[in-house]
N, C-alpha and C. Protein backbone atom coordinates (compact mmCIF):
# COMPACT_ATOMS: atom_id res chain seq x y z
N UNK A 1 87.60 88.34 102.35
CA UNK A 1 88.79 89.16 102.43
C UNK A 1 89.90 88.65 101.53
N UNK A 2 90.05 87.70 101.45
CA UNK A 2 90.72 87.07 100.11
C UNK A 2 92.03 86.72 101.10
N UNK A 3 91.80 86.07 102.00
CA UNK A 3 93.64 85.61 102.62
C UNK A 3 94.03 84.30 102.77
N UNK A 4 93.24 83.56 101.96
CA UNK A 4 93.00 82.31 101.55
C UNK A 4 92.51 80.78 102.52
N UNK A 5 91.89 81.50 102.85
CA UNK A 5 91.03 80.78 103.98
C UNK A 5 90.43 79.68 103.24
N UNK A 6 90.03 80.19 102.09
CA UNK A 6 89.26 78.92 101.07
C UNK A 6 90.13 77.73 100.83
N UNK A 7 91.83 77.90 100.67
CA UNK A 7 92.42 76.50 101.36
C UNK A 7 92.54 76.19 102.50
N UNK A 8 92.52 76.95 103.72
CA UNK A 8 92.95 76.24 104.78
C UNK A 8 91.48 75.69 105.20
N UNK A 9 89.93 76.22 104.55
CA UNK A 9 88.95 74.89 105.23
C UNK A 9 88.58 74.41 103.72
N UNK A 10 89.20 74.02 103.18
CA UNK A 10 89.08 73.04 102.15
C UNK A 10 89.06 71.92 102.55
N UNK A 11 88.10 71.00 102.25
CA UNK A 11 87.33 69.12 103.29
C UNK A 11 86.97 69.43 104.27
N UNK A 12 86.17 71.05 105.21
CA UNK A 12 85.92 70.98 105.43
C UNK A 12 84.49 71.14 105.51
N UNK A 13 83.68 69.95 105.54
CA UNK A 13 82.18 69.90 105.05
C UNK A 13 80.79 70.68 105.77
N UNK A 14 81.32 71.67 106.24
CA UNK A 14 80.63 72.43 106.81
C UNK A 14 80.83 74.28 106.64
N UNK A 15 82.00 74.47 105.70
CA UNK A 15 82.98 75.35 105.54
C UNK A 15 81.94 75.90 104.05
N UNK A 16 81.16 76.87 104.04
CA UNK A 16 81.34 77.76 102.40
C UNK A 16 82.22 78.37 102.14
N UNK A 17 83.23 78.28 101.24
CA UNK A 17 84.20 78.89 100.59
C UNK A 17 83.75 79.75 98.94
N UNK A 18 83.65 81.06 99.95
CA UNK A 18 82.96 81.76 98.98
C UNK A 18 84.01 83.08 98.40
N UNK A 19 83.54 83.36 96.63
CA UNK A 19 84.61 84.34 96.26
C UNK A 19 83.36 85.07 95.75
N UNK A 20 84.10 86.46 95.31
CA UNK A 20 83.25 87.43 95.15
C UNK A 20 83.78 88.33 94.10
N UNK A 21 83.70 88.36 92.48
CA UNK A 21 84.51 88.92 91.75
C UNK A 21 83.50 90.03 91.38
N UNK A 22 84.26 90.66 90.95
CA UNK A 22 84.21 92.30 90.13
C UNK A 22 85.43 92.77 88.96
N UNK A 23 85.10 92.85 87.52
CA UNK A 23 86.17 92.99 86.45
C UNK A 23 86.87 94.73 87.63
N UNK A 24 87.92 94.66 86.91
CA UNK A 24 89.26 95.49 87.22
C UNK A 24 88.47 96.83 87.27
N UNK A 25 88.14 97.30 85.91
CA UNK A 25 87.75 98.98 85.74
C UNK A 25 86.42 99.17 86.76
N UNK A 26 85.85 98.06 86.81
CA UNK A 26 84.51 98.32 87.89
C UNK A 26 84.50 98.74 89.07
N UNK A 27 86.11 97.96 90.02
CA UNK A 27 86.77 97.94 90.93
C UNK A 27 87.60 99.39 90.89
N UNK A 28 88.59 99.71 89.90
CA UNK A 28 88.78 101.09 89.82
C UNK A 28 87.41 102.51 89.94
N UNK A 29 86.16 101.85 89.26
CA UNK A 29 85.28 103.04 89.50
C UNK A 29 84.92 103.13 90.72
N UNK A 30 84.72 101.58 91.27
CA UNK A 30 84.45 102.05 92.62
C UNK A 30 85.27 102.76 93.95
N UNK A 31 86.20 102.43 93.16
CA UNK A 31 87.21 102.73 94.68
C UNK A 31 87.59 104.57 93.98
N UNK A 32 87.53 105.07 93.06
CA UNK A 32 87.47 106.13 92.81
C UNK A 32 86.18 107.00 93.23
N UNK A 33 85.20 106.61 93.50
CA UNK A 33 84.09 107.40 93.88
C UNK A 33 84.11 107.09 94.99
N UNK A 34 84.41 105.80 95.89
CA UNK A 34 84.35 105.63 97.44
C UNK A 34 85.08 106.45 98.06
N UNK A 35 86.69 106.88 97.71
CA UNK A 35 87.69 107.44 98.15
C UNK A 35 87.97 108.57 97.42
N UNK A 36 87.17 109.17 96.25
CA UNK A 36 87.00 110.43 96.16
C UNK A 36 89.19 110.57 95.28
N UNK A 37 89.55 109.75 94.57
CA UNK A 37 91.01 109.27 94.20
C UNK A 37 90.93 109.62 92.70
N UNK A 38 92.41 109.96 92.04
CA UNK A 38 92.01 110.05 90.59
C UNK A 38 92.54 108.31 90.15
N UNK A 39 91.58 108.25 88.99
CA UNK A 39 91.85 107.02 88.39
C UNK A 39 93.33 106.26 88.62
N UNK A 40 94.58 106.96 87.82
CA UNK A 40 95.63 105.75 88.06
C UNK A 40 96.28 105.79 89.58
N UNK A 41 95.74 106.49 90.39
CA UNK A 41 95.86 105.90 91.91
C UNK A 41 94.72 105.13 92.34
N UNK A 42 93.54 105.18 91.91
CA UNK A 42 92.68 103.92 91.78
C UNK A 42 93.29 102.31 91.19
N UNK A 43 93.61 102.78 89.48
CA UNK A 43 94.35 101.89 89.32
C UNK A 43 95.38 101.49 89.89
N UNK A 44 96.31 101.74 90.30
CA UNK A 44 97.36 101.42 91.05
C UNK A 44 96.85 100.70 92.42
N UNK A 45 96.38 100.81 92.89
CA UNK A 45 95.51 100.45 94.63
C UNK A 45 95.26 98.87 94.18
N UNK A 46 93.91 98.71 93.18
CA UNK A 46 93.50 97.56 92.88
C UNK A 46 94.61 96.59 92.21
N UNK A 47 95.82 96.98 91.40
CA UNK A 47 96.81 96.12 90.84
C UNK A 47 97.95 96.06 91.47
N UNK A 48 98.10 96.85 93.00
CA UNK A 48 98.50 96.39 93.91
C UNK A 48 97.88 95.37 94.90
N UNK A 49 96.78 95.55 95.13
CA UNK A 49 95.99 95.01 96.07
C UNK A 49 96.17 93.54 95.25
N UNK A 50 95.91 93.02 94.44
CA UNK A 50 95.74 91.83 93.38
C UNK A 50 97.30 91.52 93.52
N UNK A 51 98.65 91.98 93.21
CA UNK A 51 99.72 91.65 93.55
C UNK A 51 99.83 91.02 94.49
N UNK A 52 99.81 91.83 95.25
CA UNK A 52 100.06 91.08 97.14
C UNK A 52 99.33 90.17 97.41
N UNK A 53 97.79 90.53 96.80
CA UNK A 53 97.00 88.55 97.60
C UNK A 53 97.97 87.90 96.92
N UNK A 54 98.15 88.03 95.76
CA UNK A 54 98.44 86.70 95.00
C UNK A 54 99.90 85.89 95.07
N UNK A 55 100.39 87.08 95.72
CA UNK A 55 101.60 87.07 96.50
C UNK A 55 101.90 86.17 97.26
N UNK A 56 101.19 86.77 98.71
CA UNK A 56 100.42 86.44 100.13
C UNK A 56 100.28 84.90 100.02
N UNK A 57 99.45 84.97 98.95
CA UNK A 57 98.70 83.24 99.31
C UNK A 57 99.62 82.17 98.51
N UNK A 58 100.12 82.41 97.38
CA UNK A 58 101.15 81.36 96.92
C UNK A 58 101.86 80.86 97.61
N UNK A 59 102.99 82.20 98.57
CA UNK A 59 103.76 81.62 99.88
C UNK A 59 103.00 81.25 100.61
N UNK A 60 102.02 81.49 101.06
CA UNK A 60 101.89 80.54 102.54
C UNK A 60 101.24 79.18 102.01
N UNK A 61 100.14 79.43 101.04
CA UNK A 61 99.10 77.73 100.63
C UNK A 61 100.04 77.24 99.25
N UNK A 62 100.73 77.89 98.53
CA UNK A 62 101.29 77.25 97.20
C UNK A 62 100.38 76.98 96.49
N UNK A 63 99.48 78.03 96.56
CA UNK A 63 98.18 77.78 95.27
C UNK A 63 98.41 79.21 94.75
N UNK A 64 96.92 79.51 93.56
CA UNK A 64 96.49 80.55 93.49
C UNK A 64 95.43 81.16 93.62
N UNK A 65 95.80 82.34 93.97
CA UNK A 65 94.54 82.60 95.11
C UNK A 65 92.76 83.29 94.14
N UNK A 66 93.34 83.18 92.83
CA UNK A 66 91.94 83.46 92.00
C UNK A 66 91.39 82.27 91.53
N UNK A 67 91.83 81.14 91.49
CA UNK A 67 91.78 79.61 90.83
C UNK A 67 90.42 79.34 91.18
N UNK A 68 88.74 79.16 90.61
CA UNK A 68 87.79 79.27 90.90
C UNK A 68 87.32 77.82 91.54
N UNK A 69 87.73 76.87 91.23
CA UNK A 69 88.07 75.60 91.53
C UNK A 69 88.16 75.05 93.02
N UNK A 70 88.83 76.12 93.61
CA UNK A 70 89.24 75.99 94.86
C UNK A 70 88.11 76.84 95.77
N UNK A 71 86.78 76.97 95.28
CA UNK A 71 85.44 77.56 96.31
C UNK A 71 84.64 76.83 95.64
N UNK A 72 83.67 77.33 96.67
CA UNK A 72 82.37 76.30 96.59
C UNK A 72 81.59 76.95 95.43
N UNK A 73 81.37 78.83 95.70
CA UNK A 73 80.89 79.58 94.96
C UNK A 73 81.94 80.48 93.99
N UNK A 74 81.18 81.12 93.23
CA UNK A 74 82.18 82.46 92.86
C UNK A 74 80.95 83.19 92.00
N UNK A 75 80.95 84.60 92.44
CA UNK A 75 79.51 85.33 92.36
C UNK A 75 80.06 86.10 91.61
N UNK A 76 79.27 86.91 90.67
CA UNK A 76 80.06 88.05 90.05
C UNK A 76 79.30 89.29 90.02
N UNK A 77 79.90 90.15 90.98
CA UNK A 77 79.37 91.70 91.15
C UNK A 77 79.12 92.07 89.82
N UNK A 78 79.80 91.71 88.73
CA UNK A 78 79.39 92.52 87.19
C UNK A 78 78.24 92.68 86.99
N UNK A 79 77.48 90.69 87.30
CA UNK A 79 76.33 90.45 86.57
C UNK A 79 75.45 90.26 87.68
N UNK A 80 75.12 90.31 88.77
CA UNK A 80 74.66 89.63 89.60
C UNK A 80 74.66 91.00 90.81
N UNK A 81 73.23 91.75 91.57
CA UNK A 81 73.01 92.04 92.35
C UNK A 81 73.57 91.99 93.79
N UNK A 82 74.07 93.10 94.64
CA UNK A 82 74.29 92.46 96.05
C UNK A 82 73.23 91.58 96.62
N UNK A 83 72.11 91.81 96.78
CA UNK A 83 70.76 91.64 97.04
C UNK A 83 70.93 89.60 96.47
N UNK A 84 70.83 89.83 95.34
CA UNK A 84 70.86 88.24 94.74
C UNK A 84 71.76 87.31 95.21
N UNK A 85 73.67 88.18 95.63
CA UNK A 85 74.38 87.26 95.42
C UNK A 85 74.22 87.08 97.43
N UNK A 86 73.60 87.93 98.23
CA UNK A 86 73.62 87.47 99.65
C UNK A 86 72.57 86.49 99.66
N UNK A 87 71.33 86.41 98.51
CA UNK A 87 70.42 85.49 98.76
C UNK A 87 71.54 84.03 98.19
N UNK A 88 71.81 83.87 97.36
CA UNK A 88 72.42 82.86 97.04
C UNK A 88 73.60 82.39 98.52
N UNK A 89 74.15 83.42 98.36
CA UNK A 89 75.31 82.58 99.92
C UNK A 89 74.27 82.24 101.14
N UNK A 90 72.97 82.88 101.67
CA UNK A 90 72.42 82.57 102.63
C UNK A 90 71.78 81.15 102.01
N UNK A 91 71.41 80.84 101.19
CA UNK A 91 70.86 79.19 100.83
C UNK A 91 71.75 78.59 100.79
N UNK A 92 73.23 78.56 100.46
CA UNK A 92 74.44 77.58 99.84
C UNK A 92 74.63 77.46 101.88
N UNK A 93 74.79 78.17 102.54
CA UNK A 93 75.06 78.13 103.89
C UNK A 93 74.56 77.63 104.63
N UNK A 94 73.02 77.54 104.90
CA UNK A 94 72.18 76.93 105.58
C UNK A 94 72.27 75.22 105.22
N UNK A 95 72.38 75.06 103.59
CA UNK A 95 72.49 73.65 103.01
C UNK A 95 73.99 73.00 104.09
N UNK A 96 74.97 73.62 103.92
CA UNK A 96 76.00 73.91 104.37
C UNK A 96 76.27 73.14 106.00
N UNK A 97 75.05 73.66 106.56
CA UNK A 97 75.44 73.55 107.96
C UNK A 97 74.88 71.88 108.68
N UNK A 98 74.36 71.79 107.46
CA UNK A 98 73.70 69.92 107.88
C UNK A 98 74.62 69.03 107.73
N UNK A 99 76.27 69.58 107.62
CA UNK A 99 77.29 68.45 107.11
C UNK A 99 78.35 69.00 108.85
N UNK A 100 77.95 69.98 109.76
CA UNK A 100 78.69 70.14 111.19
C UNK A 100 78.94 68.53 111.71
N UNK A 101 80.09 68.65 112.06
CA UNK A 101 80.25 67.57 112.95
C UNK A 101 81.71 67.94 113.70
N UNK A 102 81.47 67.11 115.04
CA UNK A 102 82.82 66.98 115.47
C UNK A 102 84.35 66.97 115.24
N UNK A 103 84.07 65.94 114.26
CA UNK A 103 85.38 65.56 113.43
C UNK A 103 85.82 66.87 112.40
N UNK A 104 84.56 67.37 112.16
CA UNK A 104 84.87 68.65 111.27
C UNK A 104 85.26 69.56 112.20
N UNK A 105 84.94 69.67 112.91
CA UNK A 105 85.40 70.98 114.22
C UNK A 105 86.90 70.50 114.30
N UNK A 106 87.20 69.44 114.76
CA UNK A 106 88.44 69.16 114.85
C UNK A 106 89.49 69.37 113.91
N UNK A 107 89.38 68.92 112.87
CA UNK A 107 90.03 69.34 111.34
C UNK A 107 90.17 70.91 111.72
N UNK A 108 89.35 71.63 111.25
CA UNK A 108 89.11 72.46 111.44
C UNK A 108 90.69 73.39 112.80
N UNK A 109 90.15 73.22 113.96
CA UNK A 109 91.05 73.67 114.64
C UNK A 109 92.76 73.07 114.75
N UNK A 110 92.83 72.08 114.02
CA UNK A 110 93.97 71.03 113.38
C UNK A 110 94.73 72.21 112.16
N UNK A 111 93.83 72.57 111.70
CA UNK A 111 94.55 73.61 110.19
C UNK A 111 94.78 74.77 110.73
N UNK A 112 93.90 75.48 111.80
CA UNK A 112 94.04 76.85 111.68
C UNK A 112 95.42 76.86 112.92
N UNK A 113 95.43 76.07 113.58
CA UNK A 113 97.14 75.95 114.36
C UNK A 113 98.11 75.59 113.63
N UNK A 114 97.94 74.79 112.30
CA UNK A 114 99.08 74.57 111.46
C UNK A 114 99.64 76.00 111.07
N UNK A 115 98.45 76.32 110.21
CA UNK A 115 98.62 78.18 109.58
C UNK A 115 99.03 78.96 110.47
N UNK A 116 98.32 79.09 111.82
CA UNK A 116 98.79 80.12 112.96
C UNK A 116 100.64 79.91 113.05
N UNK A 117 100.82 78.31 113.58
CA UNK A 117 102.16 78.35 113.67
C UNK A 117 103.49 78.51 112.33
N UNK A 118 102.96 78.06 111.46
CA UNK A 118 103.64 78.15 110.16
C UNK A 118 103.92 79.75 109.78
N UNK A 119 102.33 80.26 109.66
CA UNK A 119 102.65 82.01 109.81
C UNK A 119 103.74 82.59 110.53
N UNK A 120 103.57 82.42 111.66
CA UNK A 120 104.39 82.90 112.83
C UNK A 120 105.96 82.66 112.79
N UNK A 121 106.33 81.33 112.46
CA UNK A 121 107.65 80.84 111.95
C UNK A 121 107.96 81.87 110.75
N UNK A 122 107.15 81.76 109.69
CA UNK A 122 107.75 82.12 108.59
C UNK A 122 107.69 84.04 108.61
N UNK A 123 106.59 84.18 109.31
CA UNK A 123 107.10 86.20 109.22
C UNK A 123 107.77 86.73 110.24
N UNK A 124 108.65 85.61 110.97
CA UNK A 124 109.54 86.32 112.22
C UNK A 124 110.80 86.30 111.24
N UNK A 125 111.65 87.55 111.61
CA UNK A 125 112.01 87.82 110.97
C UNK A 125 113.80 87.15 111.33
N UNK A 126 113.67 86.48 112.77
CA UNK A 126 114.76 85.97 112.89
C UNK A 126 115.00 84.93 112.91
N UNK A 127 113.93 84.04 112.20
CA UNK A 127 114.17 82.54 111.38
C UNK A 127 114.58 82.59 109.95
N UNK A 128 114.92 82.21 109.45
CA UNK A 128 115.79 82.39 108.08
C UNK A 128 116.01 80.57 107.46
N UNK A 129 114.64 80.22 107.91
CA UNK A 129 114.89 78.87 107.44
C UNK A 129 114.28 78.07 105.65
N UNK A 130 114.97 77.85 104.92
CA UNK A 130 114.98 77.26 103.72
C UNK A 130 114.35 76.54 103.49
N UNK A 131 113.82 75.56 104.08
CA UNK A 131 112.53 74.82 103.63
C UNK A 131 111.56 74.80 105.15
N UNK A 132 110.85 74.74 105.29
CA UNK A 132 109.37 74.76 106.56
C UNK A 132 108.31 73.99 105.86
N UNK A 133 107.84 73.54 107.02
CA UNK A 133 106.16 73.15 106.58
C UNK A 133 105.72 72.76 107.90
N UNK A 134 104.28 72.95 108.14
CA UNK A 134 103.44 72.40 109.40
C UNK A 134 102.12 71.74 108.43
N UNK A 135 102.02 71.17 109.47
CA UNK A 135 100.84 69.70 109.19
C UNK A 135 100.29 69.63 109.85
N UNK A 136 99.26 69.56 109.71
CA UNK A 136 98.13 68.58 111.18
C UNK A 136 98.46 66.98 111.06
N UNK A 137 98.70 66.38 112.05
CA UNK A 137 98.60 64.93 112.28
C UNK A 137 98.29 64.79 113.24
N UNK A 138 97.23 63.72 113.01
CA UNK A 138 96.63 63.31 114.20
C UNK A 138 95.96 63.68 115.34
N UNK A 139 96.43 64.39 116.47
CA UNK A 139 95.72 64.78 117.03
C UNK A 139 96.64 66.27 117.43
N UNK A 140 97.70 66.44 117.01
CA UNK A 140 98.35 67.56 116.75
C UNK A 140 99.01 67.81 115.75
N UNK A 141 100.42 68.39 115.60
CA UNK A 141 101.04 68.95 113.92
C UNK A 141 102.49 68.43 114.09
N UNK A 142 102.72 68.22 112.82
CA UNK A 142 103.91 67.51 112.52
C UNK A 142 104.67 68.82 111.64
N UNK A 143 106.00 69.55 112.32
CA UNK A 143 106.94 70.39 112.21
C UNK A 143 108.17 69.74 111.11
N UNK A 144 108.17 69.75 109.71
CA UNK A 144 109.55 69.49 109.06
C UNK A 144 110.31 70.95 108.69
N UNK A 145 111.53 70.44 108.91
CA UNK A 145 112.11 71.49 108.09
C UNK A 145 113.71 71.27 108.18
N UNK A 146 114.42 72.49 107.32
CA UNK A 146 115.79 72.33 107.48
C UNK A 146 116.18 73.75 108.29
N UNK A 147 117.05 73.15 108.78
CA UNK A 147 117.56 74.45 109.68
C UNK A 147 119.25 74.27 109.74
N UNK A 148 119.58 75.09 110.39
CA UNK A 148 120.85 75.44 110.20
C UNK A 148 121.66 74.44 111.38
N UNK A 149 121.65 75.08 112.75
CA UNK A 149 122.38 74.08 113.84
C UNK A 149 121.69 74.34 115.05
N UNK A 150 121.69 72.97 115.72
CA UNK A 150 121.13 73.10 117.02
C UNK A 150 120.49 74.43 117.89
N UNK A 151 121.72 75.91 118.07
CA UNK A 151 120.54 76.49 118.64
C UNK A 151 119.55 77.29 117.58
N UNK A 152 119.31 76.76 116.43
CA UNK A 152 118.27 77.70 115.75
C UNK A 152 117.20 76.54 115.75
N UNK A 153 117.46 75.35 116.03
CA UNK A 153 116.77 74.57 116.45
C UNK A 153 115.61 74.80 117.35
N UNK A 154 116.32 74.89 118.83
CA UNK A 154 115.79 74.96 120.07
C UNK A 154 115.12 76.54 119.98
N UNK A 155 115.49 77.42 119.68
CA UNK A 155 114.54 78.56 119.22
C UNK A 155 113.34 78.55 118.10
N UNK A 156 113.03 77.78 117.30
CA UNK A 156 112.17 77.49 116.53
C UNK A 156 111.14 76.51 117.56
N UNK A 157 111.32 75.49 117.87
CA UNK A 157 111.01 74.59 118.75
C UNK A 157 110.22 75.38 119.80
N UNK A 158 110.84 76.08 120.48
CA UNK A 158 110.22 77.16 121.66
C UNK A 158 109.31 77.94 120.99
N UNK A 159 109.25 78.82 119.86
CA UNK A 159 108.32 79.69 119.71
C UNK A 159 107.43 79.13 118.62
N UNK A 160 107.72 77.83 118.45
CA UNK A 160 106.25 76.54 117.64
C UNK A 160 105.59 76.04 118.75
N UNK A 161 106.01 76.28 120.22
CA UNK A 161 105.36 75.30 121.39
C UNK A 161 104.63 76.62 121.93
N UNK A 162 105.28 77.84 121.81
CA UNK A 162 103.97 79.00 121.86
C UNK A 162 103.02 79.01 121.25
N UNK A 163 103.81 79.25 120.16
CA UNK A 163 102.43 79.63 118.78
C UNK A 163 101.39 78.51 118.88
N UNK A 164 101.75 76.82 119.11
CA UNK A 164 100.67 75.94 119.40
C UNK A 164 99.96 76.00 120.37
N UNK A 165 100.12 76.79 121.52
CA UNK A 165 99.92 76.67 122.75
C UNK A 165 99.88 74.89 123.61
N UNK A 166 98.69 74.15 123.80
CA UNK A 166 98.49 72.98 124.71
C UNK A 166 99.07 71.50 123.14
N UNK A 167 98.83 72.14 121.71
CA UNK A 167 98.73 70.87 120.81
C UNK A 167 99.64 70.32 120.65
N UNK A 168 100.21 69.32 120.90
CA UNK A 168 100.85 68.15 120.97
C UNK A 168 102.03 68.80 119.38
N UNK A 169 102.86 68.42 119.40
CA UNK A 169 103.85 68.36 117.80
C UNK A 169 104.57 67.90 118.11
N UNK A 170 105.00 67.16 116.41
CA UNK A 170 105.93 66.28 116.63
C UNK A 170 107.19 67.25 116.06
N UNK A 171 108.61 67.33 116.04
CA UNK A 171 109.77 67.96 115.13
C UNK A 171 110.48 66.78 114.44
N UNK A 172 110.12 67.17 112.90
CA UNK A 172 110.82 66.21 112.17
C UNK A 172 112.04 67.66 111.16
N UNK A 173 112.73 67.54 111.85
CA UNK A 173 114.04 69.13 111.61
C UNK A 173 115.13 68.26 111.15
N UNK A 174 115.86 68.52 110.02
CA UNK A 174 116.88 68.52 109.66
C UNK A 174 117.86 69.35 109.69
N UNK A 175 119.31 69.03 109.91
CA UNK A 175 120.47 69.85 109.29
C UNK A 175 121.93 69.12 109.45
N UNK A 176 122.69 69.25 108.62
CA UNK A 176 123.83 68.97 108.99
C UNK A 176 123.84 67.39 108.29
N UNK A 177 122.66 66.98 107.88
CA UNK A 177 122.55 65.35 107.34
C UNK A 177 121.98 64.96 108.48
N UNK A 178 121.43 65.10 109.45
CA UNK A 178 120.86 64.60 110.79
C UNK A 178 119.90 64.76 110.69
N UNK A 179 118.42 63.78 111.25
CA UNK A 179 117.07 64.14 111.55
C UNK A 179 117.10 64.40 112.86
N UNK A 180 116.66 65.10 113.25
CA UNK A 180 116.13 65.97 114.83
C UNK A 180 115.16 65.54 115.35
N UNK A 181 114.53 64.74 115.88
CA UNK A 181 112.68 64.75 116.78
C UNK A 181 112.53 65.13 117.83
């Protein structure tokens, strides 16, 4: 789906991080015969659609979200069969699954509460805070950021102890020249 999942299980050794390309006009033919659309609303769809991931994923991971570097695979609908490129992900996957472990499960549910809560902070629309970041540490996530004054504090605080539900965090919050914990 392209929402950059390929960083948030990046080290994790059990994780295929797989991409799936198709050149632009190929992507316009198809979505013109799928949806029955004339071309530059085809075009338009796909160079929107490509906007917004690339959008999407800079803010939340600070990467980019086509960078081939950052997957395990990258298949190309141009040259390469559906048929071929599911045989290829079903072998890269199975290889894949002899690296499961605990510690990877853990990681694992360590990132996707960072992202869950970081998301959640950053698309509510009544935080308005200037710098953010969530972390996994340790055995829960470590909260920095700058904020404005105490009660935008204690409202951030409250709906990061939702969004985490039971995981432990630490608040390392600034404002005013003060650290907060």
């Amino acid at each position: 789906m392209g929402r950059g999942g390929n960083f948030l299980l990046k080290d994790i050794p059990y994780a295929l991080r797989v991409r799936i390309v198709m050149g632009k006009e190929a992507r316009i033919e198809r979505i013109m015969k799928g949806q029955d659309i004339p071309r530059d609303t085809a075009r338009w769809l796909v160079e929107k659609t490509d906007y917004e991931m690339a959008r999407s994923v800079q803010f939340i991971y600070g990467k980019k979200w086509d960078d081939s570097a950052e997957y395990d695979l990258v298949l190309d609908l141009d040259s390469q069969k559906p048929e071929e490129i599911i045989k290829i992900i079903i072998a890269a996957f199975n290889e894949k699954q002899n690296k499961y472990s605990e510690e990877a499960k853990k990681t694992l549910r360590l990132r996707a509460a960072a992202a869950r809560v970081k998301a959640g902070i950053l698309t509510n629309a009544s935080f308005l805070i200037p710098v953010f970041d969530v972390e996994p540490a340790g055995d829960g996530l470590v909260i920095r950021g700058v904020i404005h004054n105490p009660k935008e504090q204690k409202r951030l605080e409250e709906e990061a102890k939702k969004l985490a539900g039971d995981m432990p965090i630490k608040f390392e919050l600034h404002y005013r020249g003060l650290i907060r914990s």
